[in-house]
N, C-alpha and C. Protein backbone atom coordinates (compact mmCIF):
# COMPACT_ATOMS: atom_id res chain seq x y z
N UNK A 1 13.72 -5.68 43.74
CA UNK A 1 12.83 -5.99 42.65
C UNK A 1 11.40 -6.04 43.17
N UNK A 2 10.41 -5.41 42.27
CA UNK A 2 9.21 -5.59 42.79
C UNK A 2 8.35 -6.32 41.84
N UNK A 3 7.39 -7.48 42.61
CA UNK A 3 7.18 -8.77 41.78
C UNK A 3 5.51 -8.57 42.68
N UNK A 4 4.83 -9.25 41.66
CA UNK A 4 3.55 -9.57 41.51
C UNK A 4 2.80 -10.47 40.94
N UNK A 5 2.33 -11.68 41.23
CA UNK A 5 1.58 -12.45 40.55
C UNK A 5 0.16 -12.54 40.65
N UNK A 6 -0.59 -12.94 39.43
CA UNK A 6 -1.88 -12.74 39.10
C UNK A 6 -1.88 -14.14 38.75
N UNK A 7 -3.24 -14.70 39.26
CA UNK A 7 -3.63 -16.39 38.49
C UNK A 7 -5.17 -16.07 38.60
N UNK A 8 -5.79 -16.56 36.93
CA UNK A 8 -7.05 -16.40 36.67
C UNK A 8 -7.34 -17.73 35.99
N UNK A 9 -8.50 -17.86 35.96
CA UNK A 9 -8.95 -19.39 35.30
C UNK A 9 -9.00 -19.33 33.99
N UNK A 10 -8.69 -20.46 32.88
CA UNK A 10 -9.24 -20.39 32.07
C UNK A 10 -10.17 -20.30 30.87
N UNK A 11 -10.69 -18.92 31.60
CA UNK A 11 -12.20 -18.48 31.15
C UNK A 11 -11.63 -17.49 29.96
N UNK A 12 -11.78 -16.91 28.83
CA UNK A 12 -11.79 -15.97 28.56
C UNK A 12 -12.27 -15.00 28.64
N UNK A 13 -13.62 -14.73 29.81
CA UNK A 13 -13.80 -13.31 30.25
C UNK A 13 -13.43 -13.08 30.85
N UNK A 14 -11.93 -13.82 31.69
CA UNK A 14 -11.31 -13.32 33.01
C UNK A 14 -10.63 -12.04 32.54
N UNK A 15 -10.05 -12.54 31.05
CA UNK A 15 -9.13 -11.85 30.48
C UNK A 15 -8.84 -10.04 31.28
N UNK A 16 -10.04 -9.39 30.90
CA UNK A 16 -10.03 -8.33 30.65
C UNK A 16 -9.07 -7.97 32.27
N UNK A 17 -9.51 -8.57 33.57
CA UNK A 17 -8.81 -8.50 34.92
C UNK A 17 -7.03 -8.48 34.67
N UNK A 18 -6.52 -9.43 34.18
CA UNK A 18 -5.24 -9.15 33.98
C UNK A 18 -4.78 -7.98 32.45
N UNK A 19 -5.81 -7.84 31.88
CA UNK A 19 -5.26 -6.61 30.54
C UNK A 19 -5.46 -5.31 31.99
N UNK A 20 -6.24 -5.27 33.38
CA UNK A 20 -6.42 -3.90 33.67
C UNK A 20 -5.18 -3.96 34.53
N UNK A 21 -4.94 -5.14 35.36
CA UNK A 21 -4.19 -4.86 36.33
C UNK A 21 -2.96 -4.45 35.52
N UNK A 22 -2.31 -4.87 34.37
CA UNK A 22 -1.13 -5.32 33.93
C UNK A 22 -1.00 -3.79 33.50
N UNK A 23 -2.33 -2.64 32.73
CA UNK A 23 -1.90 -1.52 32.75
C UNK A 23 -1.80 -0.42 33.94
N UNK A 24 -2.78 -1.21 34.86
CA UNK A 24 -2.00 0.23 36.43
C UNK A 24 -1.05 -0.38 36.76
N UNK A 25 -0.33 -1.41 36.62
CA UNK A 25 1.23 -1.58 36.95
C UNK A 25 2.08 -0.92 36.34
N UNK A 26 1.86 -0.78 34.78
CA UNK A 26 2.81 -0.12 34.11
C UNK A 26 2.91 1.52 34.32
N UNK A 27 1.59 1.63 34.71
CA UNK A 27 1.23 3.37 34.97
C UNK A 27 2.13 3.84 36.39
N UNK A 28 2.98 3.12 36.68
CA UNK A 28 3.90 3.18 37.84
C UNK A 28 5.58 3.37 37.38
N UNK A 29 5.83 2.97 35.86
CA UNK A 29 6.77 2.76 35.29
C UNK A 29 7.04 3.85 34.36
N UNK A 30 8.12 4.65 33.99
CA UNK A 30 8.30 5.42 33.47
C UNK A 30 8.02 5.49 31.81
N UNK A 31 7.04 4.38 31.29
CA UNK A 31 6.44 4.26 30.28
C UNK A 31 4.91 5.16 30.20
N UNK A 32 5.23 5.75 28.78
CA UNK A 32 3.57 6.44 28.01
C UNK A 32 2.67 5.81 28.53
N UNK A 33 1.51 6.77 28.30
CA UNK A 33 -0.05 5.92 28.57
C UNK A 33 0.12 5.07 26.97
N UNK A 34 0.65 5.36 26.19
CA UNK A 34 0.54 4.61 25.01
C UNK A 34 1.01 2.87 25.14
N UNK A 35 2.69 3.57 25.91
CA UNK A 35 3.54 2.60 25.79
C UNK A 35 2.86 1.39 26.74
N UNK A 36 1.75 1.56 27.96
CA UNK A 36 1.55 0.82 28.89
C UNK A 36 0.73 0.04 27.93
N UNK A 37 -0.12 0.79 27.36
CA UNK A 37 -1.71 0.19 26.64
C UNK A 37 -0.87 -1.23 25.85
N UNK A 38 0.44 -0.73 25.27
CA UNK A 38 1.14 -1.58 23.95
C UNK A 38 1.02 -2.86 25.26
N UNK A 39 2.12 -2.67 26.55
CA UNK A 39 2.16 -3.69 27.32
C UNK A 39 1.07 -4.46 27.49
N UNK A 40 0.26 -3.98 28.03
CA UNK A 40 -0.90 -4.64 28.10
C UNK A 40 -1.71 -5.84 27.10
N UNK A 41 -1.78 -5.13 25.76
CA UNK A 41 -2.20 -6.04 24.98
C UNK A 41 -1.32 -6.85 24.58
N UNK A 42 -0.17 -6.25 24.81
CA UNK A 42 1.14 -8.00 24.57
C UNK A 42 0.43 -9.12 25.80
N UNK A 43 0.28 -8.59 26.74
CA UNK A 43 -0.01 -9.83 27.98
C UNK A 43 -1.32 -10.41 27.69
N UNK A 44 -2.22 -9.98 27.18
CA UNK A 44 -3.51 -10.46 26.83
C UNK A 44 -3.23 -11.09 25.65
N UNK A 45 -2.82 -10.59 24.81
CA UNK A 45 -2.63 -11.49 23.61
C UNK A 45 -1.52 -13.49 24.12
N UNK A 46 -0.91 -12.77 25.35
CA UNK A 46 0.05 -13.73 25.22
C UNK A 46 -0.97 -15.35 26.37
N UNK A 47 -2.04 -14.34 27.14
CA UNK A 47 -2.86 -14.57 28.01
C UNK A 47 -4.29 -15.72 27.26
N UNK A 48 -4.77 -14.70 25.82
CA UNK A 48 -5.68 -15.29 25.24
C UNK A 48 -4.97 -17.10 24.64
N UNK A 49 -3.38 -16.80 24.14
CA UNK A 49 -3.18 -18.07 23.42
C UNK A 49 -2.78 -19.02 24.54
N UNK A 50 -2.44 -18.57 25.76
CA UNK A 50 -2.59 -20.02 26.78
C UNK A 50 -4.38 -20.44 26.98
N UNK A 51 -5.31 -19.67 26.49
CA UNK A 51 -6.01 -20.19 26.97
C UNK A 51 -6.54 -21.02 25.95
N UNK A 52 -6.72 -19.85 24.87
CA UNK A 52 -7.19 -20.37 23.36
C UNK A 52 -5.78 -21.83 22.62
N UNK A 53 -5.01 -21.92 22.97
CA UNK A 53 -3.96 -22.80 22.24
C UNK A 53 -3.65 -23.88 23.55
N UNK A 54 -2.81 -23.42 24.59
CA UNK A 54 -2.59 -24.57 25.46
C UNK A 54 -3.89 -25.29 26.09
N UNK A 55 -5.05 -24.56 26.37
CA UNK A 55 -6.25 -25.66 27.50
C UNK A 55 -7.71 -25.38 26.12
N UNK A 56 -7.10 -25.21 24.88
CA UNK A 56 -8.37 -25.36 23.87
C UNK A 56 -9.95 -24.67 24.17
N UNK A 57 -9.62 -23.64 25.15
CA UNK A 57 -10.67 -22.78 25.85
C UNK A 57 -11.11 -23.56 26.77
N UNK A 58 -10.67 -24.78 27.18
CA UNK A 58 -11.00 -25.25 28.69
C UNK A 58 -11.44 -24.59 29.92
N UNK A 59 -12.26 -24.44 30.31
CA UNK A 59 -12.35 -23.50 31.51
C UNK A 59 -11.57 -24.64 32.46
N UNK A 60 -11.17 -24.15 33.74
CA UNK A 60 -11.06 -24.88 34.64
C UNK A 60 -9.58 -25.11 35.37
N UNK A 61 -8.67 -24.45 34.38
CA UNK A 61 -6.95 -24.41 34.44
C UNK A 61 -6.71 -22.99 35.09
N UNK A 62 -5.23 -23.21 35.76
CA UNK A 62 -4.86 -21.91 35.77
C UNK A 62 -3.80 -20.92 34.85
N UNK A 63 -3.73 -19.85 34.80
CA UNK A 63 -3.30 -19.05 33.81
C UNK A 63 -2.29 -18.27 35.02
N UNK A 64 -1.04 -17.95 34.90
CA UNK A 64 -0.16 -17.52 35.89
C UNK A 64 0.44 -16.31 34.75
N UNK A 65 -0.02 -14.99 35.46
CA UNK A 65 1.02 -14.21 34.74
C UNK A 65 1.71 -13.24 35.99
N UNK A 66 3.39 -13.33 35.91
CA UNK A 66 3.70 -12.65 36.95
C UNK A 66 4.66 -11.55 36.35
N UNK A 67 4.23 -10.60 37.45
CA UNK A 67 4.70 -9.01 36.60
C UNK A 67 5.81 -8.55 37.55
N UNK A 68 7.46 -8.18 37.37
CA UNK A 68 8.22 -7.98 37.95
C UNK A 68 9.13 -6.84 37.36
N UNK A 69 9.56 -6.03 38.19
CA UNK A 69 10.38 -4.68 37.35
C UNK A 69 11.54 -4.45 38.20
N UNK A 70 12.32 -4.35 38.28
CA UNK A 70 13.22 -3.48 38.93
C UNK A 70 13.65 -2.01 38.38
N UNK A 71 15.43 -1.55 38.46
CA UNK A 71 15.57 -0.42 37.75
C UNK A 71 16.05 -0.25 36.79
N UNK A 72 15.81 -1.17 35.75
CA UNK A 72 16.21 -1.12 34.61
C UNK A 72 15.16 -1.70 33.69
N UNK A 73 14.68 -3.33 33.69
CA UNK A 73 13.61 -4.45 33.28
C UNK A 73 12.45 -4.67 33.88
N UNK A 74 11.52 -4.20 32.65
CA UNK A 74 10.18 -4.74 33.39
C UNK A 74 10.27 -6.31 32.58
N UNK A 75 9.62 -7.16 33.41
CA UNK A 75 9.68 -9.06 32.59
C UNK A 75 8.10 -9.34 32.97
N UNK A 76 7.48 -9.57 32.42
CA UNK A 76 6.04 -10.27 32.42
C UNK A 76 6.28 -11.70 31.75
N UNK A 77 6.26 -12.80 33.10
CA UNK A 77 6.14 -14.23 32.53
C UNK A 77 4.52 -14.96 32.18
N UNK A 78 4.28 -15.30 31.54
CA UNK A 78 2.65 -15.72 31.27
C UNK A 78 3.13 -17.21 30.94
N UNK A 79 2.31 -18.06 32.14
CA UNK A 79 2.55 -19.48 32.24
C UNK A 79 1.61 -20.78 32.27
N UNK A 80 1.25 -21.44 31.64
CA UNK A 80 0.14 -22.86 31.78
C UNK A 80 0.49 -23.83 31.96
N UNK A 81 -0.14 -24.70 31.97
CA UNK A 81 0.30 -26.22 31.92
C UNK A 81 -0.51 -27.11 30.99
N UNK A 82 -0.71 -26.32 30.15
CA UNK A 82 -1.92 -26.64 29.01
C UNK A 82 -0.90 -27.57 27.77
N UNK A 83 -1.15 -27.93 26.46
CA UNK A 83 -0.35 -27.58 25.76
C UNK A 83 1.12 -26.91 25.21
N UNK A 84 2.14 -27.93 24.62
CA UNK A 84 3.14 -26.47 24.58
C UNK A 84 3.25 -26.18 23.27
N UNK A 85 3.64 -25.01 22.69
CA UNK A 85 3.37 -24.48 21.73
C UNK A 85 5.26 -24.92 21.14
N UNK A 86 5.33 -25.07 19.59
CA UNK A 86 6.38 -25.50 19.35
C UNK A 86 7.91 -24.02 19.51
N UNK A 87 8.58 -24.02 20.48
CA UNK A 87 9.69 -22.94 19.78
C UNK A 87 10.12 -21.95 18.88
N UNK A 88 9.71 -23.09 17.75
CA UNK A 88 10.08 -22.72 16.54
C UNK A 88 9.13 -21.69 15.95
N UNK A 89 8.05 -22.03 16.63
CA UNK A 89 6.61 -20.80 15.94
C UNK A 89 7.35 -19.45 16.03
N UNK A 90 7.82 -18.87 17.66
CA UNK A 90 7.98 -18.25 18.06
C UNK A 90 8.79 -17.57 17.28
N UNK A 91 10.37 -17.88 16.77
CA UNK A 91 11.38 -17.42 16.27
C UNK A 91 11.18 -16.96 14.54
N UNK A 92 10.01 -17.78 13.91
CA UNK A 92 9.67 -17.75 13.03
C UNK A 92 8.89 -16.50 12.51
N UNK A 93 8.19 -16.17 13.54
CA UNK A 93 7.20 -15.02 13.73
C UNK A 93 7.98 -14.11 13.10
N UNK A 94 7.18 -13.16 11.87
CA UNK A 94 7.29 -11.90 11.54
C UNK A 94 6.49 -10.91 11.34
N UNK A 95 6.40 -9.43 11.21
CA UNK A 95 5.53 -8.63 11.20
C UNK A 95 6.01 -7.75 10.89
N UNK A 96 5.06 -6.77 9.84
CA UNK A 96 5.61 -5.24 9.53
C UNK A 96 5.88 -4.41 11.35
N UNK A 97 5.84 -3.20 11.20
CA UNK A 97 6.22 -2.42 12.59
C UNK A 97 4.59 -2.27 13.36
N UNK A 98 4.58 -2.15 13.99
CA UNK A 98 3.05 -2.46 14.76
C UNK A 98 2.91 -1.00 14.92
N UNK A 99 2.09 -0.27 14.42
CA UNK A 99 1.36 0.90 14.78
C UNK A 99 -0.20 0.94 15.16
N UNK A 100 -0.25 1.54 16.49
CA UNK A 100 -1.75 1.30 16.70
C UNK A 100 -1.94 2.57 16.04
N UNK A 101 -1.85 3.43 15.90
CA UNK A 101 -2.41 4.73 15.34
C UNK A 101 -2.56 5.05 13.97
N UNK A 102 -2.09 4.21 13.53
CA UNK A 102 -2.48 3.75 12.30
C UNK A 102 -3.63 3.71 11.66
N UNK A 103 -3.85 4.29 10.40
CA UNK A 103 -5.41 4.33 9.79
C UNK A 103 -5.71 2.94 9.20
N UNK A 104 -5.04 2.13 8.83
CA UNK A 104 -4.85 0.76 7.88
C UNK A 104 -5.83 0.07 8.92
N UNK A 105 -7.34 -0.31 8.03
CA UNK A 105 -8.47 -0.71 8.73
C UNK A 105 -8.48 -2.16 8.28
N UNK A 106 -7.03 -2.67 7.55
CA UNK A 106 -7.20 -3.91 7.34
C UNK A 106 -6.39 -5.10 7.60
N UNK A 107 -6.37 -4.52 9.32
CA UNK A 107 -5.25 -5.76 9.99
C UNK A 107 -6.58 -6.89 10.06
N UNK A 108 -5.68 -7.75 9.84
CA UNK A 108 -6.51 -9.24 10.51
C UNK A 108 -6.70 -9.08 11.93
N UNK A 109 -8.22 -9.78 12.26
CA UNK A 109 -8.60 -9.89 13.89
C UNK A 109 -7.59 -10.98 14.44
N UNK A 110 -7.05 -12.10 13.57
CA UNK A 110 -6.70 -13.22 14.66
C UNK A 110 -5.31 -13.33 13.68
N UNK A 111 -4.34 -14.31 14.99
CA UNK A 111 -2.79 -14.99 14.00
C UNK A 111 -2.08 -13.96 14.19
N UNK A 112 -2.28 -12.99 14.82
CA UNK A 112 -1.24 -11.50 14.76
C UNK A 112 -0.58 -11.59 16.01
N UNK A 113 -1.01 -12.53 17.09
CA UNK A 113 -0.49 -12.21 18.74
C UNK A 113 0.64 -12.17 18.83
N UNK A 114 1.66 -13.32 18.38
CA UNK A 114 3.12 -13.14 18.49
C UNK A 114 4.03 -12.32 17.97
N UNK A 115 3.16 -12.06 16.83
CA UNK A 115 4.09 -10.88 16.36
C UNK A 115 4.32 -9.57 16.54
N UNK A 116 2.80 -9.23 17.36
CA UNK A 116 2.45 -8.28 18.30
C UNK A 116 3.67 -7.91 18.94
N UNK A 117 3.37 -9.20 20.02
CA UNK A 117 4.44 -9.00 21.09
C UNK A 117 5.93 -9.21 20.88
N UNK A 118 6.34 -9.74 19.94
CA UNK A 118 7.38 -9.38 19.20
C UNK A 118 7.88 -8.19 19.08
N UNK A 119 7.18 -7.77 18.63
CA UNK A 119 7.29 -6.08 17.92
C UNK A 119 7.67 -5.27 18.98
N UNK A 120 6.75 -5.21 19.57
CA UNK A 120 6.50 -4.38 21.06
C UNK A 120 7.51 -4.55 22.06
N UNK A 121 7.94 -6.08 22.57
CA UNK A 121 8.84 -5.72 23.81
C UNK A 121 10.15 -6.13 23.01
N UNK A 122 10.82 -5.46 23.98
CA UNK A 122 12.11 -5.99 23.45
C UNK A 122 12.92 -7.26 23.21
N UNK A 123 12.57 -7.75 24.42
CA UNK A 123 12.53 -9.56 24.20
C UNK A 123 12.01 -11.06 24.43
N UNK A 124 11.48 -11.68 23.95
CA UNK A 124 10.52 -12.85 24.30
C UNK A 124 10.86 -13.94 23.81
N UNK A 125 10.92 -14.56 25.34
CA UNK A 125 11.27 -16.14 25.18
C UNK A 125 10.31 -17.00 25.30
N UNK A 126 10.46 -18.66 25.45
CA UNK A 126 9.71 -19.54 25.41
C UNK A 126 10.17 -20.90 26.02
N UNK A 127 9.97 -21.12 26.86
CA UNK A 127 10.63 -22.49 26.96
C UNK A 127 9.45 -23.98 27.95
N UNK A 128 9.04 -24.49 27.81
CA UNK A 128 8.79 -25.56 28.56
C UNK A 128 9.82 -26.10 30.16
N UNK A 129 9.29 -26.60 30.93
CA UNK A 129 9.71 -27.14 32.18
C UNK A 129 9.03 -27.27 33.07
N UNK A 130 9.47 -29.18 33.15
CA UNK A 130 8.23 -29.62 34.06
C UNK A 130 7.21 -29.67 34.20
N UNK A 131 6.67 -29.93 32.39
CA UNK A 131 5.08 -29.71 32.21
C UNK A 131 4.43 -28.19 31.99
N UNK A 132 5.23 -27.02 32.48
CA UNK A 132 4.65 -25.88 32.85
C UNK A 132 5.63 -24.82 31.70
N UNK A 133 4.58 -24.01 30.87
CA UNK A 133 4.79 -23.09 29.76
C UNK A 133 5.09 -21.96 30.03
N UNK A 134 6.50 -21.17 29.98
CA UNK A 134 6.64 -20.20 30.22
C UNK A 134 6.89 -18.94 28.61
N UNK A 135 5.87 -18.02 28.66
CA UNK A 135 6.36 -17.32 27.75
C UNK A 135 6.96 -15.94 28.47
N UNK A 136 7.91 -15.70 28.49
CA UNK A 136 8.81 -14.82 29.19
C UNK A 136 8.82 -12.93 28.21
N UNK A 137 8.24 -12.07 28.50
CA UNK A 137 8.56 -10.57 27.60
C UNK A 137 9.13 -10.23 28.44
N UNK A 138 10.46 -8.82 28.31
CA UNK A 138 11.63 -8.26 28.69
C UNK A 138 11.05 -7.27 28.02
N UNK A 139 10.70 -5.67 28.79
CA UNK A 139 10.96 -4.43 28.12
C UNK A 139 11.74 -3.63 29.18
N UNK A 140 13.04 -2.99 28.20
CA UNK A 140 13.64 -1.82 28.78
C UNK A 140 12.68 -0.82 29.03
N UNK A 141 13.38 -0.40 30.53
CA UNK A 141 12.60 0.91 31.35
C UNK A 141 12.98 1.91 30.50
């Protein structure tokens, strides 16, 4: 298995550092330039709400996202110790089919992240432990 972790502060201009690294990782994986871009903004989106929801835009925390694939699963865990977000949000989450290529100029800017990443990977968990927030995505290679 090949594993990688990234920890950035809770700044939101770090952001953009883990949306680049997270797509030349995928550009290694037998996924589209499309399919990587999709990855990517799942991790930023999942990246912005630890910062924006668990530390309330706190600067000063760390943000842990670790990127691991073998030959079958890529898993991107994105983790804080901020806030935990309730379970139930998660499972609740719905969304039409996510097309970026799409002409429809009238998605909402904000409230869309989970369902994003919903859409997109194949599976995403959530769980708390030991103070520390794990939101877990699973996409088949």
């Amino acid at each position: 298995m090949k594993k990688i972790k990234i920890i950035i502060d809770s700044d939101l201009k770090d952001v953009f550092l883990i949306g680049m690294t997270i797509n030349r990782l995928c550009s290694i994986t037998p996924f589209s330039d499309s399919e990587c871009y999709k990855i990517e903004l799942c991790v930023v989106e999942a990246v912005n709400n630890s910062i924006i929801h668990a530390y309330q835009n706190e600067k000063g925390h760390e943000v842990e996202v670790t990127f691991s694939m073998d030959t079958r699963i890529l898993t991107v865990d994105v983790c804080d110790t901020g806030r935990s977000m309730d379970p139930e949000i998660l499972q609740s989450i719905h969304m039409p089919s996510f097309d970026p290529d799409s002409n429809d100029l009238e998605i909402p800017e904000r409230g869309r992240g989970l369902a994003i990443i919903k859409e997109v990977m194949d599976h995403v968990s959530y769980k708390t432990i030991d103070g520390k927030n794990w939101l877990t995505m699973f996409r088949e290679l």
